[in-house]
C-alpha atoms as a PDB file:
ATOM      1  CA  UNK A   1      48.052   8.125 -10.256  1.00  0.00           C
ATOM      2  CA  UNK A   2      45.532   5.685 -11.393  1.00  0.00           C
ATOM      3  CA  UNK A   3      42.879   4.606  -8.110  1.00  0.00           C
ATOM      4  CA  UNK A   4      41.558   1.237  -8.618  1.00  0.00           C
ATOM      5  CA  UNK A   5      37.954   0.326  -7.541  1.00  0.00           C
ATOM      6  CA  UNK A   6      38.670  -1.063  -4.200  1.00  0.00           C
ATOM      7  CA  UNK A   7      36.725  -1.252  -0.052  1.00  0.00           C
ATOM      8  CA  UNK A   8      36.575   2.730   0.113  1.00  0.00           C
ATOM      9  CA  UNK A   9      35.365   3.624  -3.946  1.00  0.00           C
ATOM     10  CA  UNK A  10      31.679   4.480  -4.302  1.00  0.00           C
ATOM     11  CA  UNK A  11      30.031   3.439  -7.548  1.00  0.00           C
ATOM     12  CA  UNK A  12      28.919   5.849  -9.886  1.00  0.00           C
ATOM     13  CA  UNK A  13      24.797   5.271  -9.021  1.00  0.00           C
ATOM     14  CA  UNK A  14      25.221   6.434  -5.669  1.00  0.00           C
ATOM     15  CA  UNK A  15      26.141   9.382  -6.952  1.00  0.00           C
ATOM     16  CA  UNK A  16      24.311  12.743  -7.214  1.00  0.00           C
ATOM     17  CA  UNK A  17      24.517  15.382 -10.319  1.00  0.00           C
ATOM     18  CA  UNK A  18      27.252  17.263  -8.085  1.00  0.00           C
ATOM     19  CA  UNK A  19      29.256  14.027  -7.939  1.00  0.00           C
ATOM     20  CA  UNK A  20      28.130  13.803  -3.861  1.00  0.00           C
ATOM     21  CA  UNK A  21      27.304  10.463  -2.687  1.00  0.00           C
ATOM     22  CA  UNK A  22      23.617  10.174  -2.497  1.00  0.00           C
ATOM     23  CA  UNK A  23      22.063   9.075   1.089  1.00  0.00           C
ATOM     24  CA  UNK A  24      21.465   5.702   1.878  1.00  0.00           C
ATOM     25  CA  UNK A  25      19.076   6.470   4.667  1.00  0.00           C
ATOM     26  CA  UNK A  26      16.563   8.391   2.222  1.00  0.00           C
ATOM     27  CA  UNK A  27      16.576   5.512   0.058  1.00  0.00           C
ATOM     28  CA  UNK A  28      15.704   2.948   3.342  1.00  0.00           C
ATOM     29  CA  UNK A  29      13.321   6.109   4.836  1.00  0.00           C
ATOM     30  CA  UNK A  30      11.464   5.703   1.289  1.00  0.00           C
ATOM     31  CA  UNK A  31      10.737   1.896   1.477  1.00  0.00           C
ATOM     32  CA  UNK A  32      10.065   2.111   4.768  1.00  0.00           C
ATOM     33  CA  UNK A  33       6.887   4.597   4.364  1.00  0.00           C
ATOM     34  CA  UNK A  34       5.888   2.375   1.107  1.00  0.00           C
ATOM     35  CA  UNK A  35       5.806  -0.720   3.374  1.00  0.00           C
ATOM     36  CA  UNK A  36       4.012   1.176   6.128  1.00  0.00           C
ATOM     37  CA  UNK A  37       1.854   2.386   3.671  1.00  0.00           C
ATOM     38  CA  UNK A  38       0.921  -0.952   2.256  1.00  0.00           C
ATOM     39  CA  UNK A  39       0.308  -2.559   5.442  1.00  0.00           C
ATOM     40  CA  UNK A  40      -2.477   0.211   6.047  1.00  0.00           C
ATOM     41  CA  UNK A  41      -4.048   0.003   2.853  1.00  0.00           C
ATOM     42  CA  UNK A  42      -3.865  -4.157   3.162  1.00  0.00           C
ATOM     43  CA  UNK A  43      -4.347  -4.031   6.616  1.00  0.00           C
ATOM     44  CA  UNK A  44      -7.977  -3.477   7.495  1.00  0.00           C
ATOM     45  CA  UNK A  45      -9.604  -5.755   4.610  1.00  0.00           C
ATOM     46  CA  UNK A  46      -6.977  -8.392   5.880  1.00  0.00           C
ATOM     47  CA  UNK A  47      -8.242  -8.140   9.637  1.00  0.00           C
ATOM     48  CA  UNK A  48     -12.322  -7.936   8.098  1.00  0.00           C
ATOM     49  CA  UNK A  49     -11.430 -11.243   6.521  1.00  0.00           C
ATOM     50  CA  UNK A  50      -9.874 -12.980  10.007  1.00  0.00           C
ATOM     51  CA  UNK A  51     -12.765 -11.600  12.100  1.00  0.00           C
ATOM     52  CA  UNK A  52     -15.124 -13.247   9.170  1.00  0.00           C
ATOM     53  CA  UNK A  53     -13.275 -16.291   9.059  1.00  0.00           C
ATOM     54  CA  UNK A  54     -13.128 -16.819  12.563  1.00  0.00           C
ATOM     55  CA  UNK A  55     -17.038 -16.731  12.665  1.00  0.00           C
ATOM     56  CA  UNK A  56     -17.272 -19.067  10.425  1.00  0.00           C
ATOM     57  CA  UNK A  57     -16.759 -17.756   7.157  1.00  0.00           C
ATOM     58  CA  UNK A  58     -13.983 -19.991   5.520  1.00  0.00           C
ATOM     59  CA  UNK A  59     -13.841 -18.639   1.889  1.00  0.00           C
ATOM     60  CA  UNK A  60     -12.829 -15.231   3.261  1.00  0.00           C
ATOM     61  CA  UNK A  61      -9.274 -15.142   2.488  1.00  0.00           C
ATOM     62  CA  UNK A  62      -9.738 -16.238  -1.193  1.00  0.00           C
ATOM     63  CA  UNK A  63     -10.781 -12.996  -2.787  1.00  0.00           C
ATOM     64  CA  UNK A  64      -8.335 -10.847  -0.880  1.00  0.00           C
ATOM     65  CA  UNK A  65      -5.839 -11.224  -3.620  1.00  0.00           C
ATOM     66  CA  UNK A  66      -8.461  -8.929  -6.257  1.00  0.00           C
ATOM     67  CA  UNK A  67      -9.077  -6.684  -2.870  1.00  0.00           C
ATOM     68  CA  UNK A  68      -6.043  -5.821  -2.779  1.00  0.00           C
ATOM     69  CA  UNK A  69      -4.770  -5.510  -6.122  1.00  0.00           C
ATOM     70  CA  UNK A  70      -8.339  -3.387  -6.651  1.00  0.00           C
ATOM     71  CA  UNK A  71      -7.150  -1.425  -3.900  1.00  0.00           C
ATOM     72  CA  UNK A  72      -3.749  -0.678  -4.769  1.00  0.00           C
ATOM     73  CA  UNK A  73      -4.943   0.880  -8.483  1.00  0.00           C
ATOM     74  CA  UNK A  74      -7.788   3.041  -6.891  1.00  0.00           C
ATOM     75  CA  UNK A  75      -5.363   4.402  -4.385  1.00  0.00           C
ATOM     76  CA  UNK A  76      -2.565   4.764  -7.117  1.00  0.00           C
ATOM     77  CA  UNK A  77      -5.274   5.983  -9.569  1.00  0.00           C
ATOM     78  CA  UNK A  78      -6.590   8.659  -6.817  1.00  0.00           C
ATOM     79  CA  UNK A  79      -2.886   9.802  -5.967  1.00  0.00           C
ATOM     80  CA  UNK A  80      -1.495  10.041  -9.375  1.00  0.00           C
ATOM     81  CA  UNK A  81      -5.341  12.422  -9.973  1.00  0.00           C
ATOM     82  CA  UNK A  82      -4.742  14.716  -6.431  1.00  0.00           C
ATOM     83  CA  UNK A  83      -0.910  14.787  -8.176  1.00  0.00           C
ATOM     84  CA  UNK A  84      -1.856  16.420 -11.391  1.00  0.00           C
ATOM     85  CA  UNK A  85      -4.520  18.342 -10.065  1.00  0.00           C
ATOM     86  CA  UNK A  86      -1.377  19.987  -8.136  1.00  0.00           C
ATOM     87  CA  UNK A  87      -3.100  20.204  -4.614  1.00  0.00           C
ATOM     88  CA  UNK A  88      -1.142  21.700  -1.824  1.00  0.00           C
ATOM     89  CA  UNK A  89       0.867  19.065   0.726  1.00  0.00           C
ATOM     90  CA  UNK A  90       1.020  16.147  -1.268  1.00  0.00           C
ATOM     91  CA  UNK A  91       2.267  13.851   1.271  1.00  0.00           C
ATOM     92  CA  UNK A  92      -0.865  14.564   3.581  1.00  0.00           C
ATOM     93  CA  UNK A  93      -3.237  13.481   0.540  1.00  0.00           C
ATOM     94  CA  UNK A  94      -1.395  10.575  -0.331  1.00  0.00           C
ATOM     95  CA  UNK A  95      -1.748   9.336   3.417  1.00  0.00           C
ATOM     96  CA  UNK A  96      -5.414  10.653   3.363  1.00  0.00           C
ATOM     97  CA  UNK A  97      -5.987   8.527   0.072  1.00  0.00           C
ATOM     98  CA  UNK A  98      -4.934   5.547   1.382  1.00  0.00           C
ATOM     99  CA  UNK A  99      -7.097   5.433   4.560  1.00  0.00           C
ATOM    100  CA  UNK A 100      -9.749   5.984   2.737  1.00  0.00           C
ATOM    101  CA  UNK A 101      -9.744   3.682   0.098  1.00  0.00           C
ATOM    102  CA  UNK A 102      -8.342   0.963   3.028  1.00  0.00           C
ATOM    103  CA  UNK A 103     -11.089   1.673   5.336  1.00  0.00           C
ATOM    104  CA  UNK A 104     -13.588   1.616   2.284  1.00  0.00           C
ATOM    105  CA  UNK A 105     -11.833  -1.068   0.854  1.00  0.00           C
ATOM    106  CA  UNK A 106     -12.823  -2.985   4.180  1.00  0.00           C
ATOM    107  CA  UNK A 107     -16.426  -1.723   4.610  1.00  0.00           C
ATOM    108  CA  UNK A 108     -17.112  -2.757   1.439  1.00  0.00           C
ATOM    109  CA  UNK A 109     -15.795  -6.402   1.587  1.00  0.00           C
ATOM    110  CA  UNK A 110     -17.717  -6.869   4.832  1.00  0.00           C
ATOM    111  CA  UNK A 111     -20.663  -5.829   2.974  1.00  0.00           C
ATOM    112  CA  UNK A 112     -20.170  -8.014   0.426  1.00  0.00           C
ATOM    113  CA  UNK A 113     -18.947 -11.177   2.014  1.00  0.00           C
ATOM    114  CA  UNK A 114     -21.821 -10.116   4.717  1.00  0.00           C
ATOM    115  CA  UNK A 115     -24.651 -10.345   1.485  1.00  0.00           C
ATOM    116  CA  UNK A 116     -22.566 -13.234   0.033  1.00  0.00           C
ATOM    117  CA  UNK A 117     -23.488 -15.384   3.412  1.00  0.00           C
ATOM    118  CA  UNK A 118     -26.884 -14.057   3.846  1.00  0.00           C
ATOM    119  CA  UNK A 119     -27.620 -15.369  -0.059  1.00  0.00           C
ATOM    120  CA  UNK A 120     -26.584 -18.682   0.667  1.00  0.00           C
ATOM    121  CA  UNK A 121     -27.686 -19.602   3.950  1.00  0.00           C
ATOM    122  CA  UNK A 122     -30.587 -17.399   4.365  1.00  0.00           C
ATOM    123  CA  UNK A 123     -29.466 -15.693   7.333  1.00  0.00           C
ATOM    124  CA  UNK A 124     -26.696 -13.342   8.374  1.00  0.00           C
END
């Protein structure tokens, strides 16, 4: 007897090798650490530039967009390296990575928006 695709069939791509439906929640676990993990590597830099722009500072939002995309491909670059270099807990260095490079990320920008201010008027 022939079963038609109806309410209760499962597509194919949810599918494991065993023929198993795969788990839903692992998929929505996964973006859920990605988007936790790209609010802490956008996070800080984002706050530095409020804080700047709030004293005063209104071109500190425009660069953000390089920040972060600068950001992203160090922390991607720096992952992808601990990755191959096969280091022990992966997970723990990914998370490591990206504080780092956020936290630097933000340091930096204050620096640099700090010096940027300092040029032009003379005085911090």
């Amino acid at each position: 007897m022939a079963v038609e695709r109806g309410q209760g069939q499962v597509p194919n791509f949810f599918r494991t090798g065993s023929g198993k439906v795969a788990g839903m929640p692992r998929l929505i676990l996964t973006l859920l650490a990605l988007a936790i993990l790209f609010c802490l590597l956008c996070g800080p830099v984002t706050w530095t530039a409020l804080r700047l722009w709030k004293r005063g500072d209104l071109e500190a939002f425009r660069p953000l967009r390089a920040v972060w995309i600068a950001q992203v491909a160090l922390a991607s670059a720096l992952i992808f390296a601990a990755d191959s270099l096969g280091l022990a807990n992966p997970m723990a260095w990914m998370v490591a990575t990206v504080f780092a490079v956020s936290l630097g990320g933000a340091a930096l920008f204050a620096l640099w928006r700090m010096l940027a201010r300092i040029t032009v008027r003379g005085r911090p």
